[in-house]
PDB file of N, CA and C in Angstrom:
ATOM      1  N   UNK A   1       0.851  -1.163   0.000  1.00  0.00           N
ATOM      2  CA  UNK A   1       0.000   0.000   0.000  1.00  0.00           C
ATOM      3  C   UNK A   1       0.905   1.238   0.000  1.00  0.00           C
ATOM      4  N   UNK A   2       0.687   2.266  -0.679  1.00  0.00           N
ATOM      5  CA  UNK A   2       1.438   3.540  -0.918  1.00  0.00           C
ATOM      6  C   UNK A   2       1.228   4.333   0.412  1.00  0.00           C
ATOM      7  N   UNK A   3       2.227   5.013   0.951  1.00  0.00           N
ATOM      8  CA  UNK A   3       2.403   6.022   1.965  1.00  0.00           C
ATOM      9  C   UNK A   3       1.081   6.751   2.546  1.00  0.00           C
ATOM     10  N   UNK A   4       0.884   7.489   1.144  1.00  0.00           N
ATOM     11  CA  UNK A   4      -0.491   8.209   1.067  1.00  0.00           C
ATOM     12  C   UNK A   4      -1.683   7.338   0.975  1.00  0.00           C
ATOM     13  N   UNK A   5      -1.945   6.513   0.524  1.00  0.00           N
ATOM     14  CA  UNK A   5      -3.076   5.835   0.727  1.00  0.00           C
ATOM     15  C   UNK A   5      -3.270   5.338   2.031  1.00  0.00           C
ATOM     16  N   UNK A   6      -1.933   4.493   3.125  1.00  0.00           N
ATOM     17  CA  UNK A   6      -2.418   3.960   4.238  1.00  0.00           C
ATOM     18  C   UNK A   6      -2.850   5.559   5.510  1.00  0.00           C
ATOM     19  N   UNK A   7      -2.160   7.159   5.254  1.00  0.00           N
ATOM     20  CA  UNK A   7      -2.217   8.165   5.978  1.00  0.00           C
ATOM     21  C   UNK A   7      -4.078   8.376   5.767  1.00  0.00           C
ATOM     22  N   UNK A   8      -4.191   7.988   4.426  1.00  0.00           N
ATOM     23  CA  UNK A   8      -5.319   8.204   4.252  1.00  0.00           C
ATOM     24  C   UNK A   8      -6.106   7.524   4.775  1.00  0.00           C
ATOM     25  N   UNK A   9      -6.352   6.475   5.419  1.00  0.00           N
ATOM     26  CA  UNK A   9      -7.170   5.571   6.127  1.00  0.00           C
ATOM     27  C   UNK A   9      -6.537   5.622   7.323  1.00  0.00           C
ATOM     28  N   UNK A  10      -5.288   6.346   7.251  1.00  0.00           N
ATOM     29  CA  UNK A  10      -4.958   6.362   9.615  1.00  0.00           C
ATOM     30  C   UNK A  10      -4.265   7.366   9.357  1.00  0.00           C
ATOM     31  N   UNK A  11      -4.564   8.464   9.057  1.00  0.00           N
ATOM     32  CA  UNK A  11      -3.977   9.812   9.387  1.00  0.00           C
ATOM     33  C   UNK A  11      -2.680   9.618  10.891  1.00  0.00           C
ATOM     34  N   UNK A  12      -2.831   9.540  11.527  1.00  0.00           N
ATOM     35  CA  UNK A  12      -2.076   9.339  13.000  1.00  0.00           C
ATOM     36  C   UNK A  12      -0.848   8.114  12.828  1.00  0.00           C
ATOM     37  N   UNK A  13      -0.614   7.621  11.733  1.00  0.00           N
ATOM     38  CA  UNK A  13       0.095   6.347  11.247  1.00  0.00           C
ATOM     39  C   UNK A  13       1.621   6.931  11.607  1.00  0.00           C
ATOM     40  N   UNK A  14       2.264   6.253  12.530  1.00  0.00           N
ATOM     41  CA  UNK A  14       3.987   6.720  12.554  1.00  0.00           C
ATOM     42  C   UNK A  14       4.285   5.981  11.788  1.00  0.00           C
ATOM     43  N   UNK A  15       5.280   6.459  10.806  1.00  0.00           N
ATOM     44  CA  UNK A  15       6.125   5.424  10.076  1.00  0.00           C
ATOM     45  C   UNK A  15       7.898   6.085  10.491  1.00  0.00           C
ATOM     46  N   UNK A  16       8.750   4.684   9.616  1.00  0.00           N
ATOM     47  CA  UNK A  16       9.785   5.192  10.076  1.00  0.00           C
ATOM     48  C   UNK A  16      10.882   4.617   8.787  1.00  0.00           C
ATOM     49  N   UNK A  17      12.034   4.890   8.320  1.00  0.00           N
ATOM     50  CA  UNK A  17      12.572   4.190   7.361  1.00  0.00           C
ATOM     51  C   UNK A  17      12.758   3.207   7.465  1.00  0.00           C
ATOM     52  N   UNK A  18      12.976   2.058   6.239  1.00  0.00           N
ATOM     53  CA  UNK A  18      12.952   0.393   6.461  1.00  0.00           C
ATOM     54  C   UNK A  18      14.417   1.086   6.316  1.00  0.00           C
ATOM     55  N   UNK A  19      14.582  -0.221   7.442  1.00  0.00           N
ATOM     56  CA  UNK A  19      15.915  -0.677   7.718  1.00  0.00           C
ATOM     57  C   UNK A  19      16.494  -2.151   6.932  1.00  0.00           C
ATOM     58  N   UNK A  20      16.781  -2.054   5.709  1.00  0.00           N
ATOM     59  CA  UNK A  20      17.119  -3.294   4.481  1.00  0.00           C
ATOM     60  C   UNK A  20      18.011  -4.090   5.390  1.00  0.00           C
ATOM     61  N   UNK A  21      19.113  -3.673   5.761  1.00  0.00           N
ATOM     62  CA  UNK A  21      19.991  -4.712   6.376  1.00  0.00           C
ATOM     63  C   UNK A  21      19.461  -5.596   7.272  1.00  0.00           C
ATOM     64  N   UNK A  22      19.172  -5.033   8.376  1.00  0.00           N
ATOM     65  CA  UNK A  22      18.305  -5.938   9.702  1.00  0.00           C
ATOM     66  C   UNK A  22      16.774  -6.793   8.501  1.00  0.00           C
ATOM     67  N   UNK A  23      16.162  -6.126   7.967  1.00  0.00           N
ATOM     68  CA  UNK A  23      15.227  -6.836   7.791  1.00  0.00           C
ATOM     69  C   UNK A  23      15.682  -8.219   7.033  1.00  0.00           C
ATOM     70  N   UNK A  24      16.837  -8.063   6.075  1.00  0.00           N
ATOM     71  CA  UNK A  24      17.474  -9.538   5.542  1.00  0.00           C
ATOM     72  C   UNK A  24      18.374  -9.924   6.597  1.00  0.00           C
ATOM     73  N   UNK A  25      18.287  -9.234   7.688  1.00  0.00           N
ATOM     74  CA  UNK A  25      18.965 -10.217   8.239  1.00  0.00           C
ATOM     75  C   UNK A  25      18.332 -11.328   9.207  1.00  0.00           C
ATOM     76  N   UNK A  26      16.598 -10.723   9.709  1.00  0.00           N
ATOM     77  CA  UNK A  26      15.737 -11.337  10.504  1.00  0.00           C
ATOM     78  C   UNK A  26      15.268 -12.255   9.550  1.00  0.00           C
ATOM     79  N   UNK A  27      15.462 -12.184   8.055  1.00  0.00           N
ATOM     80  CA  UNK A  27      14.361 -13.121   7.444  1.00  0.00           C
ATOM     81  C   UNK A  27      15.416 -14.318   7.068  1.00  0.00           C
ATOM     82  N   UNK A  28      17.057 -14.020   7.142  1.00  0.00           N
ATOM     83  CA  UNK A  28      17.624 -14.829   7.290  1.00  0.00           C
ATOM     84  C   UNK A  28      17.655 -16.030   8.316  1.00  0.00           C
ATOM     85  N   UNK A  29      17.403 -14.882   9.629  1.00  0.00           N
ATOM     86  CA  UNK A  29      17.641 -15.598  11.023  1.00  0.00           C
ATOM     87  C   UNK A  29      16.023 -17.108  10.742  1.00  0.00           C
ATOM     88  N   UNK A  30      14.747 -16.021  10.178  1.00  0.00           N
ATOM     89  CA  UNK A  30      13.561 -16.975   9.827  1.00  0.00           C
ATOM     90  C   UNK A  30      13.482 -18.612   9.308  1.00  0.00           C
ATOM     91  N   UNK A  31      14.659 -17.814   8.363  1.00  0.00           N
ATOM     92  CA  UNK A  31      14.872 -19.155   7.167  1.00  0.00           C
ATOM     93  C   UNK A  31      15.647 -20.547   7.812  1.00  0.00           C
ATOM     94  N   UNK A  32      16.697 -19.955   8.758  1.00  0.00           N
ATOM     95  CA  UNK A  32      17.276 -21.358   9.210  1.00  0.00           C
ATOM     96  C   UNK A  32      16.453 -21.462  10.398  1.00  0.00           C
ATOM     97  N   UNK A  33      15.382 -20.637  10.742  1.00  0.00           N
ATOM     98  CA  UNK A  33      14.369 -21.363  11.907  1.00  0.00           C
ATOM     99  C   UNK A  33      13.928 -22.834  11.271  1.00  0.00           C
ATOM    100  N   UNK A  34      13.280 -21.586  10.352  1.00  0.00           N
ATOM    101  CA  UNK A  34      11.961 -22.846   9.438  1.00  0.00           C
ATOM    102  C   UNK A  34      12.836 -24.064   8.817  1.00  0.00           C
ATOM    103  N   UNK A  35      13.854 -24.138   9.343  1.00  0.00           N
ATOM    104  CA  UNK A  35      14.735 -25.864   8.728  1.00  0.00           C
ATOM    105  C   UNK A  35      13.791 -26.862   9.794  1.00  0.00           C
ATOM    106  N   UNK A  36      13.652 -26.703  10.667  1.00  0.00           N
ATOM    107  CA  UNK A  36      12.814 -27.830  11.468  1.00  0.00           C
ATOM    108  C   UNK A  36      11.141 -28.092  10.573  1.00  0.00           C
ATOM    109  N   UNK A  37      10.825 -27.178  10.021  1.00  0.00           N
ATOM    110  CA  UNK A  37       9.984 -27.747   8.706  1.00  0.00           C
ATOM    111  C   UNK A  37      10.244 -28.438   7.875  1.00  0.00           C
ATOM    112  N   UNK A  38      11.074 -28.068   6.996  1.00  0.00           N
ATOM    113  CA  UNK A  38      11.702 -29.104   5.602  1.00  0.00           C
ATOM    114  C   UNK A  38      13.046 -28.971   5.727  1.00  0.00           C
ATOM    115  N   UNK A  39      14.044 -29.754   4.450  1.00  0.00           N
ATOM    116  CA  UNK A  39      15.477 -29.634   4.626  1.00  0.00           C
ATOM    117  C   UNK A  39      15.407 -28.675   3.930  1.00  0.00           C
ATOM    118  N   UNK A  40      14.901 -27.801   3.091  1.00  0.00           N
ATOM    119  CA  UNK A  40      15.021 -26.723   1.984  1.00  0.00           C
ATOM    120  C   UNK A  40      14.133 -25.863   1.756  1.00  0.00           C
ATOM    121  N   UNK A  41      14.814 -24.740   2.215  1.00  0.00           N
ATOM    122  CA  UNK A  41      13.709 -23.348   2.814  1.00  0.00           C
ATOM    123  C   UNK A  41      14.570 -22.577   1.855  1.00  0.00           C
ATOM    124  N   UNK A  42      14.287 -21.239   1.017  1.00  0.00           N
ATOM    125  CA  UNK A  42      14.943 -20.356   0.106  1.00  0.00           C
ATOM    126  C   UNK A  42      13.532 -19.088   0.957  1.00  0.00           C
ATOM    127  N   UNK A  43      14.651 -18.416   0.497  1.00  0.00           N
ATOM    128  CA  UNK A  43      14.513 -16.935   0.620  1.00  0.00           C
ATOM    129  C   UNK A  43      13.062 -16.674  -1.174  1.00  0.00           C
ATOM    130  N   UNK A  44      12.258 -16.271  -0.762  1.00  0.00           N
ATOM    131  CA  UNK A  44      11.297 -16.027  -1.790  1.00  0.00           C
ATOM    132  C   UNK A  44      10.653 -14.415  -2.043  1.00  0.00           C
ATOM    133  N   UNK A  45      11.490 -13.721  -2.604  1.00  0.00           N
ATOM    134  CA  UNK A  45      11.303 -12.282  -3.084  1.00  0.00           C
ATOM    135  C   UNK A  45      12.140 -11.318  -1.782  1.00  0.00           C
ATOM    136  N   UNK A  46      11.533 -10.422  -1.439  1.00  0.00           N
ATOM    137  CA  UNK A  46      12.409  -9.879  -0.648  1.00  0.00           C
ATOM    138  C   UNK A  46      12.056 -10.288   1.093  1.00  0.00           C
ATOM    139  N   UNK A  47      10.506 -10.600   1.049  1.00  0.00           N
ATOM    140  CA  UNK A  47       9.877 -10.917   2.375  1.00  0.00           C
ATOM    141  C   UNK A  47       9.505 -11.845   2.532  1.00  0.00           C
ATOM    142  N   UNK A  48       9.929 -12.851   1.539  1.00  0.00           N
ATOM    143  CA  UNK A  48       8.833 -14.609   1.864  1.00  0.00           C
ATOM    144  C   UNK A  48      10.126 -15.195   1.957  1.00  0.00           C
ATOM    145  N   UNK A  49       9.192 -17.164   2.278  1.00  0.00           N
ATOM    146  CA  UNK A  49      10.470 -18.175   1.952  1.00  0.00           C
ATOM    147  C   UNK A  49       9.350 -19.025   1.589  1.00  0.00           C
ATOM    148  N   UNK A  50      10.026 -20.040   1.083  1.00  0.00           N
ATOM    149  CA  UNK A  50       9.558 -21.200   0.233  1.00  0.00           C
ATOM    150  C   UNK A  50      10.505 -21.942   0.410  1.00  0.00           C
ATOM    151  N   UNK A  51       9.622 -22.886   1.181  1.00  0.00           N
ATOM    152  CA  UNK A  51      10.183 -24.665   1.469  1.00  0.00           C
ATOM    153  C   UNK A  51       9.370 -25.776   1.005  1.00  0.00           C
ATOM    154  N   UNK A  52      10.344 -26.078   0.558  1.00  0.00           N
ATOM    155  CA  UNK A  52      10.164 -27.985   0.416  1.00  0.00           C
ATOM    156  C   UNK A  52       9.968 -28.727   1.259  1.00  0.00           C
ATOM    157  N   UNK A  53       8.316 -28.998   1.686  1.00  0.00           N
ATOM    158  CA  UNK A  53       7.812 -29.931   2.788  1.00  0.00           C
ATOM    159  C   UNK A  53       8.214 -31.724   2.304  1.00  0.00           C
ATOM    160  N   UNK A  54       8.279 -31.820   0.904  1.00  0.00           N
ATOM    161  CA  UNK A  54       8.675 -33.498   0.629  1.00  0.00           C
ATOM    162  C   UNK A  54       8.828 -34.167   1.649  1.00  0.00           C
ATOM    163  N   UNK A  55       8.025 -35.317   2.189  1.00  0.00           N
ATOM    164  CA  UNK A  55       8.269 -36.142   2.899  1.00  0.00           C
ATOM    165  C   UNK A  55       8.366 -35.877   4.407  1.00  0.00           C
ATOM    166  N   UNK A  56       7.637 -34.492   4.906  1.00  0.00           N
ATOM    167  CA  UNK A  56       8.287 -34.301   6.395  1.00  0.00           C
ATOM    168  C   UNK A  56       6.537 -34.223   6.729  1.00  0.00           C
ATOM    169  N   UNK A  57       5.400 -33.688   5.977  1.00  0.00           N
ATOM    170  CA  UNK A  57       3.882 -34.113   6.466  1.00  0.00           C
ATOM    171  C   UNK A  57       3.835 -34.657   7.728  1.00  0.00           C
ATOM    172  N   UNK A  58       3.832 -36.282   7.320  1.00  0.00           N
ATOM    173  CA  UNK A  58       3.917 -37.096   8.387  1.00  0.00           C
ATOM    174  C   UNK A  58       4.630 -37.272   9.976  1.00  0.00           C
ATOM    175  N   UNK A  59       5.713 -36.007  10.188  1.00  0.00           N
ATOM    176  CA  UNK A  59       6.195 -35.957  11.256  1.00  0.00           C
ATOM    177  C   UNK A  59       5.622 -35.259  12.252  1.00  0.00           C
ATOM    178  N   UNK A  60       4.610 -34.123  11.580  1.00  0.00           N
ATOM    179  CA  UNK A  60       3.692 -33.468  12.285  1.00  0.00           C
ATOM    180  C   UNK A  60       2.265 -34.121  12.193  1.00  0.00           C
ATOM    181  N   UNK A  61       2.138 -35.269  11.874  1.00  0.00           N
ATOM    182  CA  UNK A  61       0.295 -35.301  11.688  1.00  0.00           C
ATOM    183  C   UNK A  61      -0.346 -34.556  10.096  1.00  0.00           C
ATOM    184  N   UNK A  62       0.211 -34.275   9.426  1.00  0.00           N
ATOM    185  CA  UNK A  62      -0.319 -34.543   8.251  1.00  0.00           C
ATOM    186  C   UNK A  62       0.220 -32.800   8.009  1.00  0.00           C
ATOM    187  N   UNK A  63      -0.090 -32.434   6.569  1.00  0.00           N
ATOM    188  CA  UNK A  63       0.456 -31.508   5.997  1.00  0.00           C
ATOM    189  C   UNK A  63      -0.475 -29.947   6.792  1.00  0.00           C
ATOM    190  N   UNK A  64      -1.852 -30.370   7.429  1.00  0.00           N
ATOM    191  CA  UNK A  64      -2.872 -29.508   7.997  1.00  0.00           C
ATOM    192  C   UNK A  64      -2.128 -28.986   9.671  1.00  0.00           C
ATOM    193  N   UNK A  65      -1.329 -29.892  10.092  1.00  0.00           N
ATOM    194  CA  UNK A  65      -1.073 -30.260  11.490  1.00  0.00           C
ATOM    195  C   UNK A  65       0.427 -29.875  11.123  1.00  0.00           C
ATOM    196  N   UNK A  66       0.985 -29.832  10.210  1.00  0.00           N
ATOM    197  CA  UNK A  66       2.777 -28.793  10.392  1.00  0.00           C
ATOM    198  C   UNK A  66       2.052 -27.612  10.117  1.00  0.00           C
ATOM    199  N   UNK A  67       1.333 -26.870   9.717  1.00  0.00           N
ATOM    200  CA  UNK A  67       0.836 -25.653   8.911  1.00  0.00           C
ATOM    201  C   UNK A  67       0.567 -25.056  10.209  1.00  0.00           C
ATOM    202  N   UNK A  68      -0.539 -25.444  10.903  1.00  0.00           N
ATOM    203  CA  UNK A  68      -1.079 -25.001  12.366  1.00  0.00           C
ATOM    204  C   UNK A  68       0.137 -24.759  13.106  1.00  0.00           C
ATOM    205  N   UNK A  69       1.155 -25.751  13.469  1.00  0.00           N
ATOM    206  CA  UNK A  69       2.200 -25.661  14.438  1.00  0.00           C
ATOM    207  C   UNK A  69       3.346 -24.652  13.597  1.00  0.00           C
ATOM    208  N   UNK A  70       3.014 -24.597  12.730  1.00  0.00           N
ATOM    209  CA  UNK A  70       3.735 -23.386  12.090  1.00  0.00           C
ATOM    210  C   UNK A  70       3.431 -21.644  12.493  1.00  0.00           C
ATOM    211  N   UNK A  71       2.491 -21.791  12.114  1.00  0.00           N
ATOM    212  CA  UNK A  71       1.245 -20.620  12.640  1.00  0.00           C
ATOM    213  C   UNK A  71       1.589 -20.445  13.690  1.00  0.00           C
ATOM    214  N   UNK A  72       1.244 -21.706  14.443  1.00  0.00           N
ATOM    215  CA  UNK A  72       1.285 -21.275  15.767  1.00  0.00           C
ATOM    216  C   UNK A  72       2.083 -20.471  16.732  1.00  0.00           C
ATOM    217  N   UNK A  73       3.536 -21.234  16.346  1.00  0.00           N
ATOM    218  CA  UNK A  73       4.833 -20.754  16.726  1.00  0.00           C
ATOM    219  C   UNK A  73       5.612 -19.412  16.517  1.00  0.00           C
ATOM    220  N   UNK A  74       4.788 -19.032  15.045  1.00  0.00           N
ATOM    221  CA  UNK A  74       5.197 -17.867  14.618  1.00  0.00           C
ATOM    222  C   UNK A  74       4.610 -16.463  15.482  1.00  0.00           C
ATOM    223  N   UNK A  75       3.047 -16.800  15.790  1.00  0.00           N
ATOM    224  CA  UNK A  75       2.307 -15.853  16.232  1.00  0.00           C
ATOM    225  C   UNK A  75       2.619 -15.810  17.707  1.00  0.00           C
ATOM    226  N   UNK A  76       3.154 -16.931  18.367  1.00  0.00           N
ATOM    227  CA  UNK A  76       3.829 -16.843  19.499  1.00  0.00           C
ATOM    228  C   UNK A  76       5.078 -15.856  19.913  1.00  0.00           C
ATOM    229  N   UNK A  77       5.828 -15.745  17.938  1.00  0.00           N
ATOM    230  CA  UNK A  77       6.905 -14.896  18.497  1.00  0.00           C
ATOM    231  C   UNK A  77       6.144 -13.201  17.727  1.00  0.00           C
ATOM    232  N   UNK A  78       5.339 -12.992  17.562  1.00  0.00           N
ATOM    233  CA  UNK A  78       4.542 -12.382  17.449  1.00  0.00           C
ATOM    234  C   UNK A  78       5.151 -11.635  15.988  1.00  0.00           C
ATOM    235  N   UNK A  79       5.334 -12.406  14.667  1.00  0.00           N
ATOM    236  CA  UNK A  79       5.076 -12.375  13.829  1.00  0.00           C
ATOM    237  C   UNK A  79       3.566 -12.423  13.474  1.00  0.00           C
ATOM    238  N   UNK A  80       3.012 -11.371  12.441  1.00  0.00           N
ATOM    239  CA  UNK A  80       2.014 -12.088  11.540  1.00  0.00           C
ATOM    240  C   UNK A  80       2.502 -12.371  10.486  1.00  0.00           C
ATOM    241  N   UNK A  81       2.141 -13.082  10.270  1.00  0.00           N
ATOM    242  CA  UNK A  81       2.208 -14.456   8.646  1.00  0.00           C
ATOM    243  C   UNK A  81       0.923 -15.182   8.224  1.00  0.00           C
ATOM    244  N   UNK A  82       1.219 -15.297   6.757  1.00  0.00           N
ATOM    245  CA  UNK A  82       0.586 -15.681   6.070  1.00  0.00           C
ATOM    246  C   UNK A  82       0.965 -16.996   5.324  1.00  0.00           C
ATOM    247  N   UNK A  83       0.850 -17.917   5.145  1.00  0.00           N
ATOM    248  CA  UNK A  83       1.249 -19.613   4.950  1.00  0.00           C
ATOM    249  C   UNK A  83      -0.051 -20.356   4.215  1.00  0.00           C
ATOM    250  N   UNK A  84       0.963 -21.170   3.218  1.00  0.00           N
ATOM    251  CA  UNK A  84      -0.180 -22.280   2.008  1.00  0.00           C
ATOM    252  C   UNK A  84       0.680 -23.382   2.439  1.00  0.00           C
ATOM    253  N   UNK A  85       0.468 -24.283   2.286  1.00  0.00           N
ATOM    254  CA  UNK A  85       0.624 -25.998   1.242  1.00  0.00           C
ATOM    255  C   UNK A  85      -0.148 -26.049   0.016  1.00  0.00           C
ATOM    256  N   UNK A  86       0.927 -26.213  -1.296  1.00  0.00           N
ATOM    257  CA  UNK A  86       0.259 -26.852  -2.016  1.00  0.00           C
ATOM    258  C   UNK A  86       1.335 -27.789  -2.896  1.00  0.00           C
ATOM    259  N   UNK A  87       0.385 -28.359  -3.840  1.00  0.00           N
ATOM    260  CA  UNK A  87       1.462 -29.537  -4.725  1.00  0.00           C
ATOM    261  C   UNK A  87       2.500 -28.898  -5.465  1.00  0.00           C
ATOM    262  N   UNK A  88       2.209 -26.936  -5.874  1.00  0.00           N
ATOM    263  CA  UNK A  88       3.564 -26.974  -6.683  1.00  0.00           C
ATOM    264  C   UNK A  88       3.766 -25.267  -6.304  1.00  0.00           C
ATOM    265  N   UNK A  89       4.867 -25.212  -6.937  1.00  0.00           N
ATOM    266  CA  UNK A  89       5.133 -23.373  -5.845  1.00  0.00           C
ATOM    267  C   UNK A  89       3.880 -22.521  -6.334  1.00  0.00           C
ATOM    268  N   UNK A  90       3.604 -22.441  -7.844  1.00  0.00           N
ATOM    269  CA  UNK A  90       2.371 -21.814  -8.119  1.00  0.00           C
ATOM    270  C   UNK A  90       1.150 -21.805  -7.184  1.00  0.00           C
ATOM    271  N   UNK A  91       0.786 -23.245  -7.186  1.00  0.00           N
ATOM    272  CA  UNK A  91      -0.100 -23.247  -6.242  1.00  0.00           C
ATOM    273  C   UNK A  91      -0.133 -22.842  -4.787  1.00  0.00           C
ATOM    274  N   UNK A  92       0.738 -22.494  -4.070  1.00  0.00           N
ATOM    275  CA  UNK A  92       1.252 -22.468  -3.089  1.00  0.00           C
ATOM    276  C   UNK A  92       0.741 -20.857  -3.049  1.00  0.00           C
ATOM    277  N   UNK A  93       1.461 -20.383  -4.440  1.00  0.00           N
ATOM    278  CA  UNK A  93       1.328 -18.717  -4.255  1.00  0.00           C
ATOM    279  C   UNK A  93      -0.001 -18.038  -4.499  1.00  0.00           C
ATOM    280  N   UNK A  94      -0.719 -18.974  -5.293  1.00  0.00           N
ATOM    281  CA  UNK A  94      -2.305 -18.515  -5.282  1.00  0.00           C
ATOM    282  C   UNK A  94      -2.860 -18.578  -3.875  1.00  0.00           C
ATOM    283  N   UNK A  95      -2.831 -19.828  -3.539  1.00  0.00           N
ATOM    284  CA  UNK A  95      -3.238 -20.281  -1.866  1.00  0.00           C
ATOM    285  C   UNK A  95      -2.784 -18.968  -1.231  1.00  0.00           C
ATOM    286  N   UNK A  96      -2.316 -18.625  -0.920  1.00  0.00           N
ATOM    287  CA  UNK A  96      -1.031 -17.724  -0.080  1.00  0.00           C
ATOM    288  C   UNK A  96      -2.203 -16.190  -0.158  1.00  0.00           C
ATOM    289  N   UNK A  97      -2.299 -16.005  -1.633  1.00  0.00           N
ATOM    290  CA  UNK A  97      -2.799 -14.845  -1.796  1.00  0.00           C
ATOM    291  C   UNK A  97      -4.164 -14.768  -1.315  1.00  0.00           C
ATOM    292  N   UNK A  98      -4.760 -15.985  -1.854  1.00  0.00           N
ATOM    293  CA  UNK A  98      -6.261 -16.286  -1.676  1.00  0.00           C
ATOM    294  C   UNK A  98      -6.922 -15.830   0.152  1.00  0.00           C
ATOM    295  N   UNK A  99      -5.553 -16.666   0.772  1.00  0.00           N
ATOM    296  CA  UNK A  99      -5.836 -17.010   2.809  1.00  0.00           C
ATOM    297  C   UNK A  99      -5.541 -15.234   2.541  1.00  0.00           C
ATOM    298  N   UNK A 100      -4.491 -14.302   2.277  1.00  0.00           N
ATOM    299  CA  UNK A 100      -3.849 -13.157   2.120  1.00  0.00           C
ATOM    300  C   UNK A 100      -5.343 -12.024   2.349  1.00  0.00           C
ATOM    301  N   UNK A 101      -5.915 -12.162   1.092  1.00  0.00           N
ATOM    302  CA  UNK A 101      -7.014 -11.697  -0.234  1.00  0.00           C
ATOM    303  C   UNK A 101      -8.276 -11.960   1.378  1.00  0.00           C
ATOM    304  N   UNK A 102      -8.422 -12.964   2.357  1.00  0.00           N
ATOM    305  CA  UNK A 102      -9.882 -13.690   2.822  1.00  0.00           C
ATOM    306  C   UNK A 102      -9.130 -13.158   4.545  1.00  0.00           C
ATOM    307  N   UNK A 103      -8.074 -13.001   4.665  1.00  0.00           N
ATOM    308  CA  UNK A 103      -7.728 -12.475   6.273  1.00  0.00           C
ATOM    309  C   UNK A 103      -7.956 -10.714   6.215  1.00  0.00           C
ATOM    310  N   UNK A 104      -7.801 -10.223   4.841  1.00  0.00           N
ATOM    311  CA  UNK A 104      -7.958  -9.085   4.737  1.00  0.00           C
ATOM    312  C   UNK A 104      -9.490  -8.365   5.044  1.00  0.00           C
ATOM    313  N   UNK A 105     -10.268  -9.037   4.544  1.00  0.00           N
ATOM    314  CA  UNK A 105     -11.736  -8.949   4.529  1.00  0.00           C
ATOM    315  C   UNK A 105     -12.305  -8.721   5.953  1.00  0.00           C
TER     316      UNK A 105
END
Protein backbone atom coordinates (compact mmCIF):
# COMPACT_ATOMS: atom_id res chain seq x y z
CA UNK A 1 0.00 0.00 0.00
CA UNK A 2 1.44 3.54 -0.92
CA UNK A 3 2.40 6.02 1.97
CA UNK A 4 -0.49 8.21 1.07
CA UNK A 5 -3.08 5.84 0.73
CA UNK A 6 -2.42 3.96 4.24
CA UNK A 7 -2.22 8.16 5.98
CA UNK A 8 -5.32 8.20 4.25
CA UNK A 9 -7.17 5.57 6.13
CA UNK A 10 -4.96 6.36 9.61
CA UNK A 11 -3.98 9.81 9.39
CA UNK A 12 -2.08 9.34 13.00
CA UNK A 13 0.09 6.35 11.25
CA UNK A 14 3.99 6.72 12.55
CA UNK A 15 6.12 5.42 10.08
CA UNK A 16 9.78 5.19 10.08
CA UNK A 17 12.57 4.19 7.36
CA UNK A 18 12.95 0.39 6.46
CA UNK A 19 15.91 -0.68 7.72
CA UNK A 20 17.12 -3.29 4.48
CA UNK A 21 19.99 -4.71 6.38
CA UNK A 22 18.30 -5.94 9.70
CA UNK A 23 15.23 -6.84 7.79
CA UNK A 24 17.47 -9.54 5.54
CA UNK A 25 18.96 -10.22 8.24
CA UNK A 26 15.74 -11.34 10.50
CA UNK A 27 14.36 -13.12 7.44
CA UNK A 28 17.62 -14.83 7.29
CA UNK A 29 17.64 -15.60 11.02
CA UNK A 30 13.56 -16.98 9.83
CA UNK A 31 14.87 -19.16 7.17
CA UNK A 32 17.28 -21.36 9.21
CA UNK A 33 14.37 -21.36 11.91
CA UNK A 34 11.96 -22.85 9.44
CA UNK A 35 14.73 -25.86 8.73
CA UNK A 36 12.81 -27.83 11.47
CA UNK A 37 9.98 -27.75 8.71
CA UNK A 38 11.70 -29.10 5.60
CA UNK A 39 15.48 -29.63 4.63
CA UNK A 40 15.02 -26.72 1.98
CA UNK A 41 13.71 -23.35 2.81
CA UNK A 42 14.94 -20.36 0.11
CA UNK A 43 14.51 -16.93 0.62
CA UNK A 44 11.30 -16.03 -1.79
CA UNK A 45 11.30 -12.28 -3.08
CA UNK A 46 12.41 -9.88 -0.65
CA UNK A 47 9.88 -10.92 2.37
CA UNK A 48 8.83 -14.61 1.86
CA UNK A 49 10.47 -18.18 1.95
CA UNK A 50 9.56 -21.20 0.23
CA UNK A 51 10.18 -24.66 1.47
CA UNK A 52 10.16 -27.98 0.42
CA UNK A 53 7.81 -29.93 2.79
CA UNK A 54 8.67 -33.50 0.63
CA UNK A 55 8.27 -36.14 2.90
CA UNK A 56 8.29 -34.30 6.40
CA UNK A 57 3.88 -34.11 6.47
CA UNK A 58 3.92 -37.10 8.39
CA UNK A 59 6.19 -35.96 11.26
CA UNK A 60 3.69 -33.47 12.28
CA UNK A 61 0.29 -35.30 11.69
CA UNK A 62 -0.32 -34.54 8.25
CA UNK A 63 0.46 -31.51 6.00
CA UNK A 64 -2.87 -29.51 8.00
CA UNK A 65 -1.07 -30.26 11.49
CA UNK A 66 2.78 -28.79 10.39
CA UNK A 67 0.84 -25.65 8.91
CA UNK A 68 -1.08 -25.00 12.37
CA UNK A 69 2.20 -25.66 14.44
CA UNK A 70 3.73 -23.39 12.09
CA UNK A 71 1.25 -20.62 12.64
CA UNK A 72 1.28 -21.28 15.77
CA UNK A 73 4.83 -20.75 16.73
CA UNK A 74 5.20 -17.87 14.62
CA UNK A 75 2.31 -15.85 16.23
CA UNK A 76 3.83 -16.84 19.50
CA UNK A 77 6.90 -14.90 18.50
CA UNK A 78 4.54 -12.38 17.45
CA UNK A 79 5.08 -12.38 13.83
CA UNK A 80 2.01 -12.09 11.54
CA UNK A 81 2.21 -14.46 8.65
CA UNK A 82 0.59 -15.68 6.07
CA UNK A 83 1.25 -19.61 4.95
CA UNK A 84 -0.18 -22.28 2.01
CA UNK A 85 0.62 -26.00 1.24
CA UNK A 86 0.26 -26.85 -2.02
CA UNK A 87 1.46 -29.54 -4.73
CA UNK A 88 3.56 -26.97 -6.68
CA UNK A 89 5.13 -23.37 -5.84
CA UNK A 90 2.37 -21.81 -8.12
CA UNK A 91 -0.10 -23.25 -6.24
CA UNK A 92 1.25 -22.47 -3.09
CA UNK A 93 1.33 -18.72 -4.25
CA UNK A 94 -2.31 -18.52 -5.28
CA UNK A 95 -3.24 -20.28 -1.87
CA UNK A 96 -1.03 -17.72 -0.08
CA UNK A 97 -2.80 -14.85 -1.80
CA UNK A 98 -6.26 -16.29 -1.68
CA UNK A 99 -5.84 -17.01 2.81
CA UNK A 100 -3.85 -13.16 2.12
CA UNK A 101 -7.01 -11.70 -0.23
CA UNK A 102 -9.88 -13.69 2.82
CA UNK A 103 -7.73 -12.47 6.27
CA UNK A 104 -7.96 -9.09 4.74
CA UNK A 105 -11.74 -8.95 4.53
Amino acid sequence: MALADARAICPDLATRPADLAREAAALASLRRWASRYAPMVASDGSDGLMADISGVPHLFGGEGDLREDLQARLERAGLATVSAIAGTRGAAHALREALLHKSGD
